[in-house]
C-alpha atoms as a PDB file:
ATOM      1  CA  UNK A   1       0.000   0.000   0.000  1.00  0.00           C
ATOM      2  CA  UNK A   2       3.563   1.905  -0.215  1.00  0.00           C
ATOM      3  CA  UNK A   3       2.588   3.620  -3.401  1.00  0.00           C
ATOM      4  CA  UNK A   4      -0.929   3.942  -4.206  1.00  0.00           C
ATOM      5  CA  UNK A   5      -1.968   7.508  -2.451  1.00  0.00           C
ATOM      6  CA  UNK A   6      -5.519   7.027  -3.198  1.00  0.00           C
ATOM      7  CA  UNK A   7      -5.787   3.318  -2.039  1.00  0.00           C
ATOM      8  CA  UNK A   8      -3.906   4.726   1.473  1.00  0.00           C
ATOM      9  CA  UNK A   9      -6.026   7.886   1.679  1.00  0.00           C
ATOM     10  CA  UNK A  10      -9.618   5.484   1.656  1.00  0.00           C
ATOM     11  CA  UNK A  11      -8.377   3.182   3.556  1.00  0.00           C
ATOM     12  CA  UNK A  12      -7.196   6.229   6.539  1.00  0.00           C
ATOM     13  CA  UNK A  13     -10.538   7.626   6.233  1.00  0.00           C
ATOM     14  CA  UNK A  14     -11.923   4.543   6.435  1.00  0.00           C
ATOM     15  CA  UNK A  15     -10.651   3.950   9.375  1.00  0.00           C
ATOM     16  CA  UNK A  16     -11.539   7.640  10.987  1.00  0.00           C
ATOM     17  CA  UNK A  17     -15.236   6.625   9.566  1.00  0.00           C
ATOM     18  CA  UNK A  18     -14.978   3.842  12.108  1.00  0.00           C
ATOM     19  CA  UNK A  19     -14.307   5.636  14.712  1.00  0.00           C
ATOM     20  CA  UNK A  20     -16.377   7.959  13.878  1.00  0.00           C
ATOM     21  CA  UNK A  21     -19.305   5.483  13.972  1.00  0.00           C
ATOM     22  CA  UNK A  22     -17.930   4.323  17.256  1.00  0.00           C
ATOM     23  CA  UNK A  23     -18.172   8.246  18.613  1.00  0.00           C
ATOM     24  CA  UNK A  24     -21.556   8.461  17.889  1.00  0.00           C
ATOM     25  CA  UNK A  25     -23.055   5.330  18.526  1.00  0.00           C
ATOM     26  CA  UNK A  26     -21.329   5.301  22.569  1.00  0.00           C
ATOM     27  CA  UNK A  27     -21.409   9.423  22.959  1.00  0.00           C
ATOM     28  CA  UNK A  28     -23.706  10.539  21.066  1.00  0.00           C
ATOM     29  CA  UNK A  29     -26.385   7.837  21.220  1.00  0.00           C
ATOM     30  CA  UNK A  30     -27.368   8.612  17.640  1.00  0.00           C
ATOM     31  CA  UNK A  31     -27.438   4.820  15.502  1.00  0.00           C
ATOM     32  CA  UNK A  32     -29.357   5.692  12.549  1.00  0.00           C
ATOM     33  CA  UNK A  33     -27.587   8.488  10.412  1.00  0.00           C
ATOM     34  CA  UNK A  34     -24.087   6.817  11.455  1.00  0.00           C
ATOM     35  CA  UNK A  35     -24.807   3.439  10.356  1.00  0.00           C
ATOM     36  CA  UNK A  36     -25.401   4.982   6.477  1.00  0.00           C
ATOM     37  CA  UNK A  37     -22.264   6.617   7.164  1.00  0.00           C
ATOM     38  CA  UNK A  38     -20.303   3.370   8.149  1.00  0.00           C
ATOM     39  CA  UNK A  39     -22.007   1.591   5.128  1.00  0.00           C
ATOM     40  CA  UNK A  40     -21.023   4.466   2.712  1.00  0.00           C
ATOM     41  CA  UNK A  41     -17.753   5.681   3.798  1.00  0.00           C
ATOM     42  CA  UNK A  42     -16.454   2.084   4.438  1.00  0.00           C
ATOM     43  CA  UNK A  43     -17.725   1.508   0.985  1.00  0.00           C
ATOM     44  CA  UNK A  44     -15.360   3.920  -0.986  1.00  0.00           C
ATOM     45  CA  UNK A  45     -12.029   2.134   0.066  1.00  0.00           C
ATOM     46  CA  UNK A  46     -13.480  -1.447  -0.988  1.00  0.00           C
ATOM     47  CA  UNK A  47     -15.094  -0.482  -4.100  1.00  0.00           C
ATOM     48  CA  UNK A  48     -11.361   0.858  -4.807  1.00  0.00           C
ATOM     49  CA  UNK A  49      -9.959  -2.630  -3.966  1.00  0.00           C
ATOM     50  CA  UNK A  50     -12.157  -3.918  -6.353  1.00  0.00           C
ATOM     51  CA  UNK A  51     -11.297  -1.903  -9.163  1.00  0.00           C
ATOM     52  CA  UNK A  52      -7.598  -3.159  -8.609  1.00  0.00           C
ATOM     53  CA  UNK A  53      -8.672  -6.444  -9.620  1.00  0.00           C
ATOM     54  CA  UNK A  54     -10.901  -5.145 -12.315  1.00  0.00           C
ATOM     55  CA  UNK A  55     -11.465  -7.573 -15.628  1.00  0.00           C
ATOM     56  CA  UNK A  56     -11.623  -4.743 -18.174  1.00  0.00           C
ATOM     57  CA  UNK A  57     -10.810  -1.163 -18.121  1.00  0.00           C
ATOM     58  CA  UNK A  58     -14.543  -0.774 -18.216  1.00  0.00           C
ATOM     59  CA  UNK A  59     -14.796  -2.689 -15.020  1.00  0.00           C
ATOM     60  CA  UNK A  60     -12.408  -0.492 -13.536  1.00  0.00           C
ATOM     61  CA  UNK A  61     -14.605   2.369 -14.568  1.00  0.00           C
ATOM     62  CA  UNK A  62     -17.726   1.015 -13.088  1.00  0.00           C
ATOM     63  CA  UNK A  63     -16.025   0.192 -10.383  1.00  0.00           C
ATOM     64  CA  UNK A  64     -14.306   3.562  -9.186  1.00  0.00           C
ATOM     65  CA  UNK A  65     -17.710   5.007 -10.462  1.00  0.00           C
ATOM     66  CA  UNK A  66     -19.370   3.513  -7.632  1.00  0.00           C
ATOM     67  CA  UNK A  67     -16.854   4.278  -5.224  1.00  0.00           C
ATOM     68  CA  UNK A  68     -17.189   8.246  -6.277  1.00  0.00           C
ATOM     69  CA  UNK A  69     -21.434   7.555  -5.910  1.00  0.00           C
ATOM     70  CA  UNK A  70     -20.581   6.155  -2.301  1.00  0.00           C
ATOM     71  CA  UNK A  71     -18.127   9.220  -1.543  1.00  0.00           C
ATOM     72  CA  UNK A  72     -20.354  11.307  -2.603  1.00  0.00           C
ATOM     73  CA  UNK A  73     -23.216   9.517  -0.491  1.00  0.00           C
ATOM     74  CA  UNK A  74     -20.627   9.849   2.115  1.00  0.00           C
ATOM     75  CA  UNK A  75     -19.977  13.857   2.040  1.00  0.00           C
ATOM     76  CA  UNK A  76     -23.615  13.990   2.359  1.00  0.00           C
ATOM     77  CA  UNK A  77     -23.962  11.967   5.603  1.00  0.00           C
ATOM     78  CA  UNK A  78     -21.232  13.975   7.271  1.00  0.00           C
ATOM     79  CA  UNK A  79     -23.387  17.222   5.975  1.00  0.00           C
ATOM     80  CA  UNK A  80     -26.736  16.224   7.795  1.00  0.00           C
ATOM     81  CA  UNK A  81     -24.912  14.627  10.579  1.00  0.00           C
ATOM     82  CA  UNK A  82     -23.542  18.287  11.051  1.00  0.00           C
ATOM     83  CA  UNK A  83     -26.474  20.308  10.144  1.00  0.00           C
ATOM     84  CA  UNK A  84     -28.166  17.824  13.089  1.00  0.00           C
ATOM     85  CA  UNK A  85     -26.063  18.711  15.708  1.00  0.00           C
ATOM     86  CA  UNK A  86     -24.540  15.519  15.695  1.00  0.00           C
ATOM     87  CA  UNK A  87     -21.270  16.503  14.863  1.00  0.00           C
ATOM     88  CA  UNK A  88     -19.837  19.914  15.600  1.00  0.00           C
ATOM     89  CA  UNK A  89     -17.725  22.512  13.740  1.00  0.00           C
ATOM     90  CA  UNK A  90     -14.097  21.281  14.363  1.00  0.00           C
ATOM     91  CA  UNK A  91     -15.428  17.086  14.549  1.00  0.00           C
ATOM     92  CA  UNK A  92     -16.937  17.851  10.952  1.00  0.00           C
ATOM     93  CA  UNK A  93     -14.363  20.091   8.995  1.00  0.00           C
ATOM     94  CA  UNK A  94     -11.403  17.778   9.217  1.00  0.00           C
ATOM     95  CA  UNK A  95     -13.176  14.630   8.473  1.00  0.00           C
ATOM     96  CA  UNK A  96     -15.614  16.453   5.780  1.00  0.00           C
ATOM     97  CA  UNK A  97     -12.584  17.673   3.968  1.00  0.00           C
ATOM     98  CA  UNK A  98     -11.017  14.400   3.721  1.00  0.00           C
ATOM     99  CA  UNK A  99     -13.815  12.998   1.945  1.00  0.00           C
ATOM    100  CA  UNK A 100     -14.405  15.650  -0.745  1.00  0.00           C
ATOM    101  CA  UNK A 101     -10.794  15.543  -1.111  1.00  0.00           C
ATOM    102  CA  UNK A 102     -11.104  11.849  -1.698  1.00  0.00           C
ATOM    103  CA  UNK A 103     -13.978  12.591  -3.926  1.00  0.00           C
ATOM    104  CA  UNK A 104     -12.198  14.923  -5.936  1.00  0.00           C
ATOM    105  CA  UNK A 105      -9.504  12.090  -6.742  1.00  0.00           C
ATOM    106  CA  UNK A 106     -11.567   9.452  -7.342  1.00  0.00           C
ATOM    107  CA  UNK A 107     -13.729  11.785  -9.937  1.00  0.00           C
ATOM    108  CA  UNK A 108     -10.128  12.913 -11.726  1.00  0.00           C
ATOM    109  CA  UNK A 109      -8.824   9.325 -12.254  1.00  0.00           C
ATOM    110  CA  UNK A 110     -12.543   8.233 -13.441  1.00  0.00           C
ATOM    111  CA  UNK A 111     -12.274  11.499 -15.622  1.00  0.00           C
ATOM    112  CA  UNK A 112      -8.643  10.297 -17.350  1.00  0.00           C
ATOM    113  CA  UNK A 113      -9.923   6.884 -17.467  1.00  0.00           C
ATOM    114  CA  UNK A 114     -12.725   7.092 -19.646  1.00  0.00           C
ATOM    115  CA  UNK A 115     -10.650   9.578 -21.652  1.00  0.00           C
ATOM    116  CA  UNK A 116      -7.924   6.702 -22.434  1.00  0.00           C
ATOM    117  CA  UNK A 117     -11.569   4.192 -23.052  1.00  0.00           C
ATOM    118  CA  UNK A 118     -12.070   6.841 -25.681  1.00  0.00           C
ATOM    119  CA  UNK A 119      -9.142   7.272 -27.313  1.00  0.00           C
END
């Protein structure tokens, strides 16, 4: 995982969605909204993984196509869970940054991939 800055960056955020899920479910009592969280921000990282393994480049685009839906999906979450009072100013800027910065990468290599499909 030396290498592959986008693979490392899902799976750290990932892992802060975790926790994340953990922090809300023991402090803040709120099970709901964080479980779509888990499901979607979890999701990004493995749809990735997939994509590694992909049978066709078109596989890889489907692939990474879903994992920019579920980031996407994701930023949302972390948006309501905010607007909610579920998460305050500092607990959502860092984490909400991550994951349009995530989303932002994962919509720039689906962007060059279907260009190279193309050409």
């Amino acid at each position: 995982m030396k290498d592959n800055i986008v693979k490392n960056k899902s799976f750290e955020f990932a892992i802060r969605i975790v926790k994340l899920y953990q922090y809300l479910n023991n402090d803040k009592k709120e099970f709901i909204l964080s479980k779509q969280l888990l499901r979607s921000g979890t999701s990004v990282g493995a749809m990735m993984r997939e994509a590694e393994h992909a049978e066709s480049k078109s596989d890889f685009i489907h692939k990474f196509a879903i994992a920019q839906k579920e980031a996407n999906e994701t930023v949302y979450w972390l948006e309501l869970l905010k607007a909610t009072d579920y998460l305050n100013e500092k607990e959502f800027e860092n984490i909400h940054n991550d994951a349009v910065a995530i989303l932002k990468l994962i919509t720039s290599i689906l962007k060059t991939s279907k260009k190279q499909v193309l050409a």
